[in-house]
N, C-alpha and C. Protein backbone atom coordinates (compact mmCIF):
# COMPACT_ATOMS: atom_id res chain seq x y z
N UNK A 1 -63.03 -142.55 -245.96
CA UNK A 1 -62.48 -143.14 -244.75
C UNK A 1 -62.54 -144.66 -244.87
N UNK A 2 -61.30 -145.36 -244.95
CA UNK A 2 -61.50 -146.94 -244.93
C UNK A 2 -62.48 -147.40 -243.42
N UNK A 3 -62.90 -148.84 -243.96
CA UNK A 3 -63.48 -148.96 -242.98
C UNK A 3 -62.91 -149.91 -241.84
N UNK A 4 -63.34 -150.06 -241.09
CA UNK A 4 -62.31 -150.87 -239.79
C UNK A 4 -63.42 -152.40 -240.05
N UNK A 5 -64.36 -152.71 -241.09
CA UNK A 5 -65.10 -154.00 -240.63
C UNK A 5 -63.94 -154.89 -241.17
N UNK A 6 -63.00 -154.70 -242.68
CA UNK A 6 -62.19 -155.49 -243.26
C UNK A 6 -60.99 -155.89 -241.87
N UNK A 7 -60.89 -155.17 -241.07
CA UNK A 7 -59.85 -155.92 -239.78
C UNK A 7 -60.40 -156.43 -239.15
N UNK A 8 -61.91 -156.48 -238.83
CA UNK A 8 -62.22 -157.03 -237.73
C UNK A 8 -62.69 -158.54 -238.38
N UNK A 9 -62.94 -158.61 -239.65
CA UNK A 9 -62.83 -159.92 -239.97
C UNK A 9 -61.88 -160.36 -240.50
N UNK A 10 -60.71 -160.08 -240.04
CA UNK A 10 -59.21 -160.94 -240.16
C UNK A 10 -58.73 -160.40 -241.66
N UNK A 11 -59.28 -159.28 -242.43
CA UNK A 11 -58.64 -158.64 -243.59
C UNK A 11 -57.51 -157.45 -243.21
N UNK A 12 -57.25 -157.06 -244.12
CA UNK A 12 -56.07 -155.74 -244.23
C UNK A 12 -57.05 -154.93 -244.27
N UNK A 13 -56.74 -153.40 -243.49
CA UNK A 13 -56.94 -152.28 -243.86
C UNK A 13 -55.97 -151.07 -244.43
N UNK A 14 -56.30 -150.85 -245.29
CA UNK A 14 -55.22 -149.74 -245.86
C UNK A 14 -55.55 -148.05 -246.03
N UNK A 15 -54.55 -147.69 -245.53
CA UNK A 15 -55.07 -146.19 -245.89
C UNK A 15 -53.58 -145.62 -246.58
N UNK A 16 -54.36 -145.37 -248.02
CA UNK A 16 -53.51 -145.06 -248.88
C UNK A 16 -52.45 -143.64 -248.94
N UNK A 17 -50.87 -144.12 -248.62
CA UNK A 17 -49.84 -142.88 -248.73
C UNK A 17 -49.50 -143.22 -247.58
N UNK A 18 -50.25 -144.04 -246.12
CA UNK A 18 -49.73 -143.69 -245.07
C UNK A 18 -49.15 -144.99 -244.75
N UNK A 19 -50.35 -146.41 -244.58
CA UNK A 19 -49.67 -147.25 -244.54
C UNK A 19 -51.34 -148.56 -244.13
N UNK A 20 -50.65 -149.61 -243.55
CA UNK A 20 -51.95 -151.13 -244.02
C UNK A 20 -51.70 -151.29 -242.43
N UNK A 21 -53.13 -151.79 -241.63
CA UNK A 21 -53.26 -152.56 -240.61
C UNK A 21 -53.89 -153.93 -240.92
N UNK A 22 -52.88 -154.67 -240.58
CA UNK A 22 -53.60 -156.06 -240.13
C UNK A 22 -53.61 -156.77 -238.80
N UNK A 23 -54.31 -157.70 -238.81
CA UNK A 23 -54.35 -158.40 -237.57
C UNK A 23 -53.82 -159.54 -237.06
N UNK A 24 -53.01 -159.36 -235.96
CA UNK A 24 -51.65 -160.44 -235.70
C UNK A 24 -52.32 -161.33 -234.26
N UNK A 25 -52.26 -162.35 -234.73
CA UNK A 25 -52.68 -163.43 -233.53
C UNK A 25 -51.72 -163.41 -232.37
N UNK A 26 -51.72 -163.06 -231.40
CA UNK A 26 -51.35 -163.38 -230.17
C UNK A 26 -51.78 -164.42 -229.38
N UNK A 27 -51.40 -166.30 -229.10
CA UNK A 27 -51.11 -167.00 -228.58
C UNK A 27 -51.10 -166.83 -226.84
N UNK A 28 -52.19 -167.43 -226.16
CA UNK A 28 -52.38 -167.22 -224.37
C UNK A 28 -51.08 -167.55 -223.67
N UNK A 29 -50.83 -166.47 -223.46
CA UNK A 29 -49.42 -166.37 -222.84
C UNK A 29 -49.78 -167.69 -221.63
N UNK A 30 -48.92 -168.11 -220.43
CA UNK A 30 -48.80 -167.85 -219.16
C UNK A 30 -48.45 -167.26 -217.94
N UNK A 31 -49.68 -166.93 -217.16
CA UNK A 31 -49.60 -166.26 -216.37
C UNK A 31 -49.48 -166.51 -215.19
N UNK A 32 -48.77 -165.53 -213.96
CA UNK A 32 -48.68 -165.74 -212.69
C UNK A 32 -48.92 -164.80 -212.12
N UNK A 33 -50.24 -165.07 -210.68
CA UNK A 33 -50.39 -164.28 -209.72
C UNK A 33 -49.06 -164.13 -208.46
N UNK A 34 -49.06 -162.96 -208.61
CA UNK A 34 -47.63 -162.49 -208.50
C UNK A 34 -47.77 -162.60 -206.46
N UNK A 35 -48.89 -162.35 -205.84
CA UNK A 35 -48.67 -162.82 -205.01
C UNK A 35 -48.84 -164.46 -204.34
N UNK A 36 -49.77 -164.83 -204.85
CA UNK A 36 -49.85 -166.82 -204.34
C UNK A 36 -48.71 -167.55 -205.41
N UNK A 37 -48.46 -167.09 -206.54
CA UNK A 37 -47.45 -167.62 -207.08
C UNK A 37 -48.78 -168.79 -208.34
N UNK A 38 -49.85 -168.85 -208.03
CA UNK A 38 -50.43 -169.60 -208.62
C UNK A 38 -50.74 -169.01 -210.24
N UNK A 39 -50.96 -169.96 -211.19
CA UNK A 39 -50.72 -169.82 -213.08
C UNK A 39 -52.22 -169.16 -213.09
N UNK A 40 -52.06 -168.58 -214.02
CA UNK A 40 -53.65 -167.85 -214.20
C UNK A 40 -53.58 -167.71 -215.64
N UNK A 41 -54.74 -168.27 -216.07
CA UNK A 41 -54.93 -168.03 -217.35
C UNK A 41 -55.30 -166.93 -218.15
N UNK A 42 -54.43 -166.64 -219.27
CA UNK A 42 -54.80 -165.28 -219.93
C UNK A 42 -55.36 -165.67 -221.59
N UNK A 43 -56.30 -164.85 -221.83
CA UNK A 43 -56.70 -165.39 -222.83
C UNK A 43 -55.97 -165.31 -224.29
N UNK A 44 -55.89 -165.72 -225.60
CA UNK A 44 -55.66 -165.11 -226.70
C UNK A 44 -55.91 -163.82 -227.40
N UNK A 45 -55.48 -162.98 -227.91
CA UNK A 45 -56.43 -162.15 -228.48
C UNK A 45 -55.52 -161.90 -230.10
N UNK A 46 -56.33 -161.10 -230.83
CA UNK A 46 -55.63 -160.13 -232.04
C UNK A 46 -55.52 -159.01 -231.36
N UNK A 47 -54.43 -158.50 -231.94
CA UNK A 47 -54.09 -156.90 -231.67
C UNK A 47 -53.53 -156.65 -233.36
N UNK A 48 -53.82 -155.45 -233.64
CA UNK A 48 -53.59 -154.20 -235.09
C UNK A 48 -51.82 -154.55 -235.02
N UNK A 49 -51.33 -154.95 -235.81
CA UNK A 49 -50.16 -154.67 -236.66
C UNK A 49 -50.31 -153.40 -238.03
N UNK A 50 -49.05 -152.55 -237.49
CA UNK A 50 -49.33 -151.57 -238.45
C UNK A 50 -47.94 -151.40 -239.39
N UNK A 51 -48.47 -151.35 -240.60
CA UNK A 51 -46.85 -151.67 -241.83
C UNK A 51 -46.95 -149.77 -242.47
N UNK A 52 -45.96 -149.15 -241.87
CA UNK A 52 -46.07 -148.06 -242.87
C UNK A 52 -45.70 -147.86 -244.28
N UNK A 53 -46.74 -147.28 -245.15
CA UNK A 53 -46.10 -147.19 -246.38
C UNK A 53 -45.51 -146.81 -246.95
N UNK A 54 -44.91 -146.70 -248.39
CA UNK A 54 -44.20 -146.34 -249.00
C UNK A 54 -43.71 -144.59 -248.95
N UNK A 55 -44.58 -144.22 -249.14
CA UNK A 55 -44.84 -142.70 -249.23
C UNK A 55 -44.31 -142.12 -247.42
N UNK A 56 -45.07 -142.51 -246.64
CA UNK A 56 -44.68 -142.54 -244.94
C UNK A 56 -43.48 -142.57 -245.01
N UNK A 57 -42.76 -143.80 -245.47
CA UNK A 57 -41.43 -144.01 -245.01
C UNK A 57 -40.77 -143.13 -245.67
N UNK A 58 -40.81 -142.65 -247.10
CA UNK A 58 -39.53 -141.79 -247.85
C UNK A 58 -39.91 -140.53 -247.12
N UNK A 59 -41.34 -139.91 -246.58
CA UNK A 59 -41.16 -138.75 -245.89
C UNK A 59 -40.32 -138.18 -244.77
N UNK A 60 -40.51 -139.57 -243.68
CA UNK A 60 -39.43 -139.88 -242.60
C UNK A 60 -38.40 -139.52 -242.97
N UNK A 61 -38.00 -140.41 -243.54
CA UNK A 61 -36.47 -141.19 -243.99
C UNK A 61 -35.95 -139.52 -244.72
N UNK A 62 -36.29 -139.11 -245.39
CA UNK A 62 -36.07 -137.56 -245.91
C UNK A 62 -36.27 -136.04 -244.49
N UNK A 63 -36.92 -136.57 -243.67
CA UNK A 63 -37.04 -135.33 -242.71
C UNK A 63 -35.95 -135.63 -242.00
N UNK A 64 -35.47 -137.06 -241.78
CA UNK A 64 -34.18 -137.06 -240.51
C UNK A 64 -32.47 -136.96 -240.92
N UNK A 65 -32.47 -137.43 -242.78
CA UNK A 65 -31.39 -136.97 -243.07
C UNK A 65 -31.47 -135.36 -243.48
N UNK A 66 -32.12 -134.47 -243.65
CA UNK A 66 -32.05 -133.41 -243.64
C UNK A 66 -31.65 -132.39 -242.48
N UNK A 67 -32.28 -133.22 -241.84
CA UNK A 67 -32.56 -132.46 -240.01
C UNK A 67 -30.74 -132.54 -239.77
N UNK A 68 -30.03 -133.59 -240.36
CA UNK A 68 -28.82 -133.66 -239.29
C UNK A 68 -27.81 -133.00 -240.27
């Protein structure tokens, strides 16, 4: 089982045949309280970007031209 510490310190995780998570910076949006109308701050965070792999995709890509 890969481990999840390589994402949480800003590395790739991969799990082999299926596909790699990394971690994509998300920038503090701005925000508004929807009733006073006043800006509220939201913070930054990372969230998991997920790249499927090679193997994933030709399985897909082979189940949906078959299917039709």
């Amino acid at each position: 089982m890969p481990s999840f510490n390589a994402l949480v310190n800003g590395g790739q995780m991969e799990i082999r045949g299926f596909g790699a998570f990394t971690p994509n910076y998300r920038p503090p949006p701005t925000g508004r309280n929807l009733k006073t109308g006043a800006v509220v701050s939201v913070p930054e965070k990372f969230v998991s970007h997920f790249t499927g792999g090679k193997v994933l995709r030709e399985r897909v890509d082979g189940n949906k031209t078959s299917a039709l």
